[in-house]
C-alpha atoms as a PDB file:
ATOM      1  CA  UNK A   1       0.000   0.000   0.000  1.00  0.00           C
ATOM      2  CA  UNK A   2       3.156   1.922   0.618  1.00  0.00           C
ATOM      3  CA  UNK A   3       3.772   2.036  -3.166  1.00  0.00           C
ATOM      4  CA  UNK A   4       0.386   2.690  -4.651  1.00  0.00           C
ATOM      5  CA  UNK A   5      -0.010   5.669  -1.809  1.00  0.00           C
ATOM      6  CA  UNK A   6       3.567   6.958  -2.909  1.00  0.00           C
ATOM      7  CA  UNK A   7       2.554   6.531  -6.500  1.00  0.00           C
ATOM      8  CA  UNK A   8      -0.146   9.240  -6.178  1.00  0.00           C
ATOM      9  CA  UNK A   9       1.905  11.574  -4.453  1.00  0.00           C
ATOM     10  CA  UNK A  10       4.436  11.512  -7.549  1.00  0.00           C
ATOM     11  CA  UNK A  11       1.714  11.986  -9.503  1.00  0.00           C
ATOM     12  CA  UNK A  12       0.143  15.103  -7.998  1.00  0.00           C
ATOM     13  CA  UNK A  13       3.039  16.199  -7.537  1.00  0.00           C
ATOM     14  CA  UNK A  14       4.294  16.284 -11.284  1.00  0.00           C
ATOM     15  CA  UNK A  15       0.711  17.754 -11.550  1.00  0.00           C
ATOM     16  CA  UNK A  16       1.292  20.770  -8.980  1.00  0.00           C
ATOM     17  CA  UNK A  17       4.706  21.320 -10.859  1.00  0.00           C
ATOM     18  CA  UNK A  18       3.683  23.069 -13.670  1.00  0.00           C
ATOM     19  CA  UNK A  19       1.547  25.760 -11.918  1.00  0.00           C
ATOM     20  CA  UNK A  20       4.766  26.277  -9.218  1.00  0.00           C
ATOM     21  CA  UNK A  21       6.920  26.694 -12.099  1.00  0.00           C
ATOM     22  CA  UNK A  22       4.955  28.799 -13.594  1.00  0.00           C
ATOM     23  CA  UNK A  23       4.436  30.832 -10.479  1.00  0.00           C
ATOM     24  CA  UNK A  24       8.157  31.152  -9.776  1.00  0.00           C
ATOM     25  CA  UNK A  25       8.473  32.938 -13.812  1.00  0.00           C
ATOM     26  CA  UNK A  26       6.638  34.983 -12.444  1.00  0.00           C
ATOM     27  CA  UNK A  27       7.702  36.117  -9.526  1.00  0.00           C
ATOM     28  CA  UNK A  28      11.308  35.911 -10.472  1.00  0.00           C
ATOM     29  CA  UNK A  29      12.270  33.360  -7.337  1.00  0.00           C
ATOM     30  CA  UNK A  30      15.232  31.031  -7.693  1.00  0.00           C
ATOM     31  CA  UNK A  31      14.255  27.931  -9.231  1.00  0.00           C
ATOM     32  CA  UNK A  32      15.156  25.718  -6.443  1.00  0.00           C
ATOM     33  CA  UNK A  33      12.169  26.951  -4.259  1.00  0.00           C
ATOM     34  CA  UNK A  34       9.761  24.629  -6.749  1.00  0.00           C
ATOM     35  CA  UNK A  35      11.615  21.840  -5.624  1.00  0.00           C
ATOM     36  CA  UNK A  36      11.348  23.201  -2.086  1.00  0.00           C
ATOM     37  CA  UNK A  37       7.765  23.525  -2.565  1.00  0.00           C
ATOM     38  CA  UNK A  38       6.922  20.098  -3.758  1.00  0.00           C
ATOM     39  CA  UNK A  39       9.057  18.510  -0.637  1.00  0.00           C
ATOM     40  CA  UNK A  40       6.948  20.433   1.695  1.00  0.00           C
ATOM     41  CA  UNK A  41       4.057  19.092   0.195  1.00  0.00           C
ATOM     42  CA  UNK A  42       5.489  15.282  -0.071  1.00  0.00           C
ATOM     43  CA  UNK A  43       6.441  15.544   4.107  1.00  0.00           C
ATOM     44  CA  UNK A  44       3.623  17.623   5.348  1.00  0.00           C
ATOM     45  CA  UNK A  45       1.790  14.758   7.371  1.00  0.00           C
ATOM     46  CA  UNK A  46       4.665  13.756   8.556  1.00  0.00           C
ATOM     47  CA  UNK A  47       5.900  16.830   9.698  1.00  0.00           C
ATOM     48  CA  UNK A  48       2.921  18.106  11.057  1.00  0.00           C
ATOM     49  CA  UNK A  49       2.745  15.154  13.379  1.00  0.00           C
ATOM     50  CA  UNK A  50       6.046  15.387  13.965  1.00  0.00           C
ATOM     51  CA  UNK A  51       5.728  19.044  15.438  1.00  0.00           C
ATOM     52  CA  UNK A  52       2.440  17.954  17.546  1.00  0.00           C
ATOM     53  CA  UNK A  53       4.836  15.600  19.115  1.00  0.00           C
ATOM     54  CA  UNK A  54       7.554  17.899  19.832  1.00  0.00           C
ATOM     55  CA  UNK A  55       4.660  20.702  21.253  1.00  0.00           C
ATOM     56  CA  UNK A  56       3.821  17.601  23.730  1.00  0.00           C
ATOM     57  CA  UNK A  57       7.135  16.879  24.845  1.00  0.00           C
ATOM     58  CA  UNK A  58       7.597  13.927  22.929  1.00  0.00           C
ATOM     59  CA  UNK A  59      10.619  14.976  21.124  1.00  0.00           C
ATOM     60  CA  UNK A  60      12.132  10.958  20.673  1.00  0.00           C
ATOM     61  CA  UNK A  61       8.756  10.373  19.076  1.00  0.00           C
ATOM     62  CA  UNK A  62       9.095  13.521  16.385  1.00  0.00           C
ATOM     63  CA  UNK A  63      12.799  12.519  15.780  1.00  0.00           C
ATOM     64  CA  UNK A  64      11.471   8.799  15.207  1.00  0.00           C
ATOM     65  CA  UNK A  65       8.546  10.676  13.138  1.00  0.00           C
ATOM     66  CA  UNK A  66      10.659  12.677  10.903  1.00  0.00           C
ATOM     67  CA  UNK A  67      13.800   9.743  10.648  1.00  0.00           C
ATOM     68  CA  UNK A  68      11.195   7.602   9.331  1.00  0.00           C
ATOM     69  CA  UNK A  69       9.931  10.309   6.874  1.00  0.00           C
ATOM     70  CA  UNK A  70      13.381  11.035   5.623  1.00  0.00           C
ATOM     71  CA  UNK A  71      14.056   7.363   5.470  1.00  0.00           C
ATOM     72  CA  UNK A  72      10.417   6.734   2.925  1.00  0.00           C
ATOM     73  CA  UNK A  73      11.356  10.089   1.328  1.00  0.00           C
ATOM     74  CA  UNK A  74      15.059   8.938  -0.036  1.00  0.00           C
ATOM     75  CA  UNK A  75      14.166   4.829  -0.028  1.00  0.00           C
ATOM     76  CA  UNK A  76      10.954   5.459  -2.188  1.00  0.00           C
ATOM     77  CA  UNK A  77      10.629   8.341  -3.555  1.00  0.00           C
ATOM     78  CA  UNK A  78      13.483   9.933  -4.961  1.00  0.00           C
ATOM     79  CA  UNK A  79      13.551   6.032  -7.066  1.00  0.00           C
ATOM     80  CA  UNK A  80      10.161   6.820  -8.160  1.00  0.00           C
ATOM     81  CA  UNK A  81      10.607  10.020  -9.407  1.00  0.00           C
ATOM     82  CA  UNK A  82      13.447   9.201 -11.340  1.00  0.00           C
ATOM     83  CA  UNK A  83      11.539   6.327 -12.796  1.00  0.00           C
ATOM     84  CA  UNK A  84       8.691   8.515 -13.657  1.00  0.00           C
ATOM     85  CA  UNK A  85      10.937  10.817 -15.140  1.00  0.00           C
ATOM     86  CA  UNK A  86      13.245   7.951 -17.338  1.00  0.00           C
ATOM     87  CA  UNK A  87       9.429   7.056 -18.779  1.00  0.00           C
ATOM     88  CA  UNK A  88       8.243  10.313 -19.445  1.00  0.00           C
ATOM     89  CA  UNK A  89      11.886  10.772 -21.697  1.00  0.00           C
ATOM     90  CA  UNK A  90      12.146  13.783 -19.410  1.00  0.00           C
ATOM     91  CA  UNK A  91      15.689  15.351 -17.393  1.00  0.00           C
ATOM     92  CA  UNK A  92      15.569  15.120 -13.954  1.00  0.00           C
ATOM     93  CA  UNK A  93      18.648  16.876 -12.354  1.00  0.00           C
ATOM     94  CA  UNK A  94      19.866  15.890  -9.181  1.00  0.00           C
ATOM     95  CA  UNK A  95      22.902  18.384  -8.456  1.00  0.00           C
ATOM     96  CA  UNK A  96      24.212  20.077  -5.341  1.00  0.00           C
ATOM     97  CA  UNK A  97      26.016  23.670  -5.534  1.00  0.00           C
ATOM     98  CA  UNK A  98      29.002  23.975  -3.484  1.00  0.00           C
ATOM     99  CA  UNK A  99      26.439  25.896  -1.015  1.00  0.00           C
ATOM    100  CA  UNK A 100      24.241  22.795  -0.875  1.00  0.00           C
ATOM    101  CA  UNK A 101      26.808  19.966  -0.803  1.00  0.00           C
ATOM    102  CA  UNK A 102      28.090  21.962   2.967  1.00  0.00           C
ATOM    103  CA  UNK A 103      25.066  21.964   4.044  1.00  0.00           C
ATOM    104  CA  UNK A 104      24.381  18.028   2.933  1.00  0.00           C
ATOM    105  CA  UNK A 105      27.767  17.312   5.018  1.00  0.00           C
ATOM    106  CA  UNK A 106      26.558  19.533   7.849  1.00  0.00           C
ATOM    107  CA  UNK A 107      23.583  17.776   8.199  1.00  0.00           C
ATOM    108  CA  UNK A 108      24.966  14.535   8.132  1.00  0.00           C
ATOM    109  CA  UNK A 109      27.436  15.316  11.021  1.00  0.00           C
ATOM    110  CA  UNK A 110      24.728  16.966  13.196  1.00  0.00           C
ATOM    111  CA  UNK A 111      22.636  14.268  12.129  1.00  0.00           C
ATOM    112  CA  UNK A 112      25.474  11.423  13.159  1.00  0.00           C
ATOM    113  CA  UNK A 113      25.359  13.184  16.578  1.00  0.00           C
ATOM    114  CA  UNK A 114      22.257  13.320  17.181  1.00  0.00           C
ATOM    115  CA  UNK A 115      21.226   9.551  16.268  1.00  0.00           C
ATOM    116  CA  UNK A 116      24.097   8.105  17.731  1.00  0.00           C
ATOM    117  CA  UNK A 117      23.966   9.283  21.222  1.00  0.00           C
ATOM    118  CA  UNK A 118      20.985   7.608  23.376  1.00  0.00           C
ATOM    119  CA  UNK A 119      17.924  10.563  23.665  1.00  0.00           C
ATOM    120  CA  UNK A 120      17.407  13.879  21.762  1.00  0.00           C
ATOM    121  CA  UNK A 121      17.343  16.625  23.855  1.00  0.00           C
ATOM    122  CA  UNK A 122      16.228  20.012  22.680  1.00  0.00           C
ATOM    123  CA  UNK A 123      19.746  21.941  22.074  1.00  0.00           C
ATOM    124  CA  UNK A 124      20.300  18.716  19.383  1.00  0.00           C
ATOM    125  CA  UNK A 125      16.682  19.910  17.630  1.00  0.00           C
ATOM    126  CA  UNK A 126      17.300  23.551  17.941  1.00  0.00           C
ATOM    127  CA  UNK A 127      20.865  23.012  15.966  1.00  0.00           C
ATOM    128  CA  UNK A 128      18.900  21.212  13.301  1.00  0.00           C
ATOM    129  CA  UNK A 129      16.245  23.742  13.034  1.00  0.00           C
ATOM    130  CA  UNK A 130      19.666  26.347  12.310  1.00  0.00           C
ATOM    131  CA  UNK A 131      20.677  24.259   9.881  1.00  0.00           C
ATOM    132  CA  UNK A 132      17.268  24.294   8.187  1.00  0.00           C
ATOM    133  CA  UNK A 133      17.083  28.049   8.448  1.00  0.00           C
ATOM    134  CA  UNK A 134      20.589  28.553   7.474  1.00  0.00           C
ATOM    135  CA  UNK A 135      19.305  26.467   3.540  1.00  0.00           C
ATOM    136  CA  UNK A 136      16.050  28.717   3.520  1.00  0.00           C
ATOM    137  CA  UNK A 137      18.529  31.564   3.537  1.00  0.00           C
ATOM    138  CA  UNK A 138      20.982  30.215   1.327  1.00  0.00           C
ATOM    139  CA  UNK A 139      17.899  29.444  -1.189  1.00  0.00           C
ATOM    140  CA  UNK A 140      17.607  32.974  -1.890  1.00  0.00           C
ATOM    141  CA  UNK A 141      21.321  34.273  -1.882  1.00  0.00           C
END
């Protein structure tokens, strides 16, 4: 059920693509907030229950939330996509910047810290939530 659910989501997403697209023309925005737009879509449930958790004090049980999130998101996803793309004889560009690729290794360090010690305490979340600030920034530079 995992696959058929995750095939609609590629498919309205390719569908919502054309109107962000054509929305970022318009307003002149750097093309990488489509792709920005369209993950926010893709991990909104999770994300949202992810922050109800955290608001409760169960912040092991939004990590856990958003872990498994990121873990569908790159297991399933990103392999559809690219699939969908191969069959539509369409380019699908996966690249990192320089600006990008720091932030990729950032996140991987914080994100080796954080897993690999026994709970998540809040300092651990707030450093992440930095890091994720820090890319909305760098979006737009």
């Amino acid at each position: 059920m995992l696959v058929v659910s995750l095939l609609f989501v590629v498919f309205f997403a390719e569908k919502l693509a054309f109107p962000i697209e054509y929305a970022i023309e318009k307003m002149k925005a750097p093309k990488v907030v489509g792709g920005f737009l369209i993950a926010l879509l893709v991990l909104l449930p999770e994300s949202l229950t992810a922050i109800e958790a955290a608001i409760y004090n169960g912040l092991q049980r939004s990590v856990n939330i958003l872990l498994g999130s990121v873990c569908a998101t790159i297991g399933l996803t990103l392999p559809l996509i690219l699939a969908f793309s191969l069959s539509k004889s369409s380019s699908l560009i996966l690249g990192l910047g320089q600006v990008e690729a720091t932030l990729l290794v950032l996140t991987l360090l914080l994100c080796q810290i954080t897993f690999s010690g026994g709970k998540t305490n809040i300092l651990q979340g707030a450093v992440h939530l930095l890091l994720f600030f820090s890319y909305l920034i760098m979006m737009f530079d």
